[in-house]
Protein backbone atom coordinates (compact mmCIF):
# COMPACT_ATOMS: atom_id res chain seq x y z
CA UNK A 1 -19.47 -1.52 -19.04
CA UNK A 2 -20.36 -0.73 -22.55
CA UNK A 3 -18.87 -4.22 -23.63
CA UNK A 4 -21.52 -5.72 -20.62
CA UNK A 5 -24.47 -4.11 -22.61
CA UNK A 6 -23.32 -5.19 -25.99
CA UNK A 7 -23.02 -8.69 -25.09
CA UNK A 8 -26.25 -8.87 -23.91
CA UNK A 9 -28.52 -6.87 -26.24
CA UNK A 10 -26.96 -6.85 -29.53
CA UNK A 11 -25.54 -10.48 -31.34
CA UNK A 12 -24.43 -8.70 -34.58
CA UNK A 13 -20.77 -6.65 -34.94
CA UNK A 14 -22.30 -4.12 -37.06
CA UNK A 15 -24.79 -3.28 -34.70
CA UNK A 16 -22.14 -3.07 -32.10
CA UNK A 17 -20.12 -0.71 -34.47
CA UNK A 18 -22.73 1.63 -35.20
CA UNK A 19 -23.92 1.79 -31.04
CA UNK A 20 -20.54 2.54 -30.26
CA UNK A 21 -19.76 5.09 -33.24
CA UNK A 22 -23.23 7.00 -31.70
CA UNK A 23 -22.38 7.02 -28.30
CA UNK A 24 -18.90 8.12 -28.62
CA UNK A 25 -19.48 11.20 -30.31
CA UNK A 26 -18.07 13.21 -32.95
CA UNK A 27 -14.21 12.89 -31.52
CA UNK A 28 -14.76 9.11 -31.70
CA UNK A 29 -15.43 9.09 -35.22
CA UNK A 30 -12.63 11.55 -36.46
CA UNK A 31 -9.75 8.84 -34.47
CA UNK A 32 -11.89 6.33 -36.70
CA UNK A 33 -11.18 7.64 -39.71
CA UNK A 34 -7.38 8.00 -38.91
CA UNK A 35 -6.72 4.48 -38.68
CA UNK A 36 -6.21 2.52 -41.99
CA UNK A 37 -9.06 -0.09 -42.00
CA UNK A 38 -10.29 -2.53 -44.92
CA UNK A 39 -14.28 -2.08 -45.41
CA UNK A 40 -14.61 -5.36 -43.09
CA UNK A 41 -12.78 -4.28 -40.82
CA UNK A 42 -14.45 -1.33 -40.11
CA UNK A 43 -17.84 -3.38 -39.20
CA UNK A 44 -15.78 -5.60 -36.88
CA UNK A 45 -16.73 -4.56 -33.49
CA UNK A 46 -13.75 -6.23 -31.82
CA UNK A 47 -11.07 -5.02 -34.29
CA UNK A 48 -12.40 -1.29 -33.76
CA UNK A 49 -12.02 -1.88 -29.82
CA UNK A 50 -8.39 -3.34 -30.10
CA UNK A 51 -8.00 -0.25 -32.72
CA UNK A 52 -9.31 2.46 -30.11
CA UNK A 53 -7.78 0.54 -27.24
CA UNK A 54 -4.16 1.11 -28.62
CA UNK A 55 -4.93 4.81 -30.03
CA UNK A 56 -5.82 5.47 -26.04
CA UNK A 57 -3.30 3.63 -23.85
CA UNK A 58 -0.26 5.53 -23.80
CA UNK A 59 3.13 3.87 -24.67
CA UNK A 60 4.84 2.95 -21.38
CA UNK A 61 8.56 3.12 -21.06
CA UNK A 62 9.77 -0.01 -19.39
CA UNK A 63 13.18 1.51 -18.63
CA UNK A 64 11.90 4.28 -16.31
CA UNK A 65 9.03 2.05 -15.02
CA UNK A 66 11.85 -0.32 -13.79
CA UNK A 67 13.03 2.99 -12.29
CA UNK A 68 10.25 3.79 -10.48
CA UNK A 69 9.58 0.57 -9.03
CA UNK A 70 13.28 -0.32 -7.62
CA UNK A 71 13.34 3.26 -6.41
CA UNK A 72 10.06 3.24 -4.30
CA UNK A 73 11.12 2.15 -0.58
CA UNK A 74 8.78 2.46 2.55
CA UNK A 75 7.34 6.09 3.67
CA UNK A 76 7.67 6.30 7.56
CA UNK A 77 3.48 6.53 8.01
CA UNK A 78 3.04 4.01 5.46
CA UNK A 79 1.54 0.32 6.20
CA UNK A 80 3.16 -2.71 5.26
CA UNK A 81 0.05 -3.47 3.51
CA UNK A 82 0.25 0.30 1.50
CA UNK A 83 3.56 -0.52 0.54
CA UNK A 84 2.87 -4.18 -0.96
CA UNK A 85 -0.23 -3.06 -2.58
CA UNK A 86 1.91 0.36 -4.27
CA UNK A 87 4.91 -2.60 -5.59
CA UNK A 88 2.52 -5.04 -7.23
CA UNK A 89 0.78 -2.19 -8.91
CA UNK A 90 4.23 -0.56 -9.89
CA UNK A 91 5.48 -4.04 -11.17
CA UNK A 92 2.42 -4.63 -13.74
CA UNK A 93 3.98 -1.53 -15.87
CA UNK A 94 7.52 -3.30 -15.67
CA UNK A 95 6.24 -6.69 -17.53
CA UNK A 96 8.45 -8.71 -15.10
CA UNK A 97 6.97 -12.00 -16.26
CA UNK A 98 7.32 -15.16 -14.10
CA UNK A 99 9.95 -13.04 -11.82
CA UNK A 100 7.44 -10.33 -10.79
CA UNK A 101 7.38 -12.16 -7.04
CA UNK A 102 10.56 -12.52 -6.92
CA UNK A 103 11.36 -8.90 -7.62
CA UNK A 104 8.33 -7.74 -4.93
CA UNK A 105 10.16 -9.62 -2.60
CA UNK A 106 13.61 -8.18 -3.01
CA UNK A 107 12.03 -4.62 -3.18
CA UNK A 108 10.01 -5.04 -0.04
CA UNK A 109 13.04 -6.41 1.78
CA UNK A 110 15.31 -3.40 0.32
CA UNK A 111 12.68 -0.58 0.56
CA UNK A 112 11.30 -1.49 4.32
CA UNK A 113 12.08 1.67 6.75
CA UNK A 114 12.45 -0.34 9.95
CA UNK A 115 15.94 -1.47 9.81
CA UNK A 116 15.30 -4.57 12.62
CA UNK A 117 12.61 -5.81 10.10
CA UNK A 118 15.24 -5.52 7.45
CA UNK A 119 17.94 -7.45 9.41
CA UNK A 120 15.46 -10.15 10.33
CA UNK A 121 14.32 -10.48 6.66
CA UNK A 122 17.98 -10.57 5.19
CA UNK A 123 18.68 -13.61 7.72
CA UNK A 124 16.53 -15.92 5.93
CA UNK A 125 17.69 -17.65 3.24
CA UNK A 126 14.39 -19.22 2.33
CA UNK A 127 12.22 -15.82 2.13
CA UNK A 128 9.09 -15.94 -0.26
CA UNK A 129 7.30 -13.18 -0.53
CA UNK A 130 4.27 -14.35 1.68
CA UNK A 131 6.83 -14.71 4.69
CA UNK A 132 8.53 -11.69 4.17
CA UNK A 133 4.95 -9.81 3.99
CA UNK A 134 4.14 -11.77 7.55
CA UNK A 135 7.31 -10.87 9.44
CA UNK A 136 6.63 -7.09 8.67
CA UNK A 137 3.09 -6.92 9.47
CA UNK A 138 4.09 -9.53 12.38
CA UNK A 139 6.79 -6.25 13.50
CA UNK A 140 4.32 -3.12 12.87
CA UNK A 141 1.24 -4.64 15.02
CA UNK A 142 3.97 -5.53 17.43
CA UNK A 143 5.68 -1.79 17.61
CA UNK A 144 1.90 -1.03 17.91
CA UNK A 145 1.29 -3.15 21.14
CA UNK A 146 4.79 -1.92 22.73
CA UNK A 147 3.48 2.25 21.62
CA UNK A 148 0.36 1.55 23.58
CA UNK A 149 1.68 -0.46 26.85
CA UNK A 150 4.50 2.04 27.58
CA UNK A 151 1.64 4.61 27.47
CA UNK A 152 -0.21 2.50 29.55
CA UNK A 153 2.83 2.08 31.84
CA UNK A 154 4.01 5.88 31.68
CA UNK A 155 0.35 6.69 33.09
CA UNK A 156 0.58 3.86 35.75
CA UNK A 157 4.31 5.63 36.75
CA UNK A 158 2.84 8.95 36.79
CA UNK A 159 -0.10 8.23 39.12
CA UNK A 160 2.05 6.78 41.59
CA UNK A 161 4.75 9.51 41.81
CA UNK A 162 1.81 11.80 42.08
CA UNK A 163 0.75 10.10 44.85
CA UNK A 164 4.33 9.91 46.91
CA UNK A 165 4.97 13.35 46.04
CA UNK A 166 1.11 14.64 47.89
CA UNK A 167 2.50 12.94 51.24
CA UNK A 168 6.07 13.99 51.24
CA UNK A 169 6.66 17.12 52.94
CA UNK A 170 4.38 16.75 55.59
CA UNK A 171 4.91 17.51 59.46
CA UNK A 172 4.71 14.73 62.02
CA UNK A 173 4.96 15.23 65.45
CA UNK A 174 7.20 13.24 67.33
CA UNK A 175 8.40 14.00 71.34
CA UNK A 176 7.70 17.99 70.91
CA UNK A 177 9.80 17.68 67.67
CA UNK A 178 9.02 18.39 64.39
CA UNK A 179 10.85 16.66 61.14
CA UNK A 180 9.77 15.72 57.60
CA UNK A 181 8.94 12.03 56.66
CA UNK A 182 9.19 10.80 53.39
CA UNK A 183 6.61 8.75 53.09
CA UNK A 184 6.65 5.13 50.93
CA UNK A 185 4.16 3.69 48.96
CA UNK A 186 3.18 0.47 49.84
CA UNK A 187 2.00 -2.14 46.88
């Protein structure tokens, strides 16, 4: 955001430099001074950022990101969606290059928790990662729909043994004799 009002209010690097210096504060100033600049690089607004920008981002080891990412594998209340979303971020620290799809595709096909989903995803031979992401959202709405119609039908079984069960018992009267009827339910 500071960059967005720089660009648009100031034209000159040194003016840049010396709004950033006073906004940043005292701390800013002190990392300044640590890093080995020439006189012209110190005015130059974009060499300070790149300066500050590596002083700040930490150092990120590749070999335990790798770990992190081929380690991560579906949580049982997790969306299909939550889990793609949670590998692409985890792959950016990994610096897969041109095989960063490739490597979503094998980890959402390894890490999914239904094991029908996984069956059906090792059959294909052709998988991309947009298919593979289709099939499992394509398998969660429909365990959805199946959760909610055998409610449905549990409540539909229910209300008709309830109704059976009120007429069985009773006492008919037949020639002076009395026996139990079952009684049926008729559809």
């Amino acid at each position: 955001r500071f960059g967005n009002l720089l660009n648009r209010d100031l034209n000159y690097s040194e003016q840049k430099v010396a709004l950033l210096l006073t906004v940043a504060g005292t701390e800013a100033l002190e990392i300044l001074n640590s890093f080995q600049l020439t006189e012209q690089e110190g005015d130059n607004y974009d060499i300070l950022m790149s300066k500050f920008e590596s002083y700040c981002t930490p150092r990120v080891n590749e070999t335990y990101e790798h770990f992190v990412f081929n380690s991560r594998v579906q949580l049982s209340n997790e969306s299909i969606e939550e889990f793609v979303t949670d590998l692409k971020l985890k792959s950016r620290s990994c610096y897969f290059g041109q095989i960063q799809e490739s490597l979503i595709r094998h980890r959402l096909v390894i890490g999914c928790s239904d094991y029908k989903v996984w069956e059906h995803l090792l059959r294909d031979c052709e998988l991309t990662l947009e298919k593979a992401i289709r099939i499992c959202q394509a398998a969660e709405l429909t365990k959805k729909q199946i959760s909610v119609m055998a409610k449905e039908d549990k409540k539909g079984s229910v209300h008709l043994v309830k109704k059976a069960d009120a007429s069985y018992g009773k006492l008919k009267l037949d020639k002076n004799k009395m026996h139990h009827r079952k009684v049926e339910q008729k559809e």
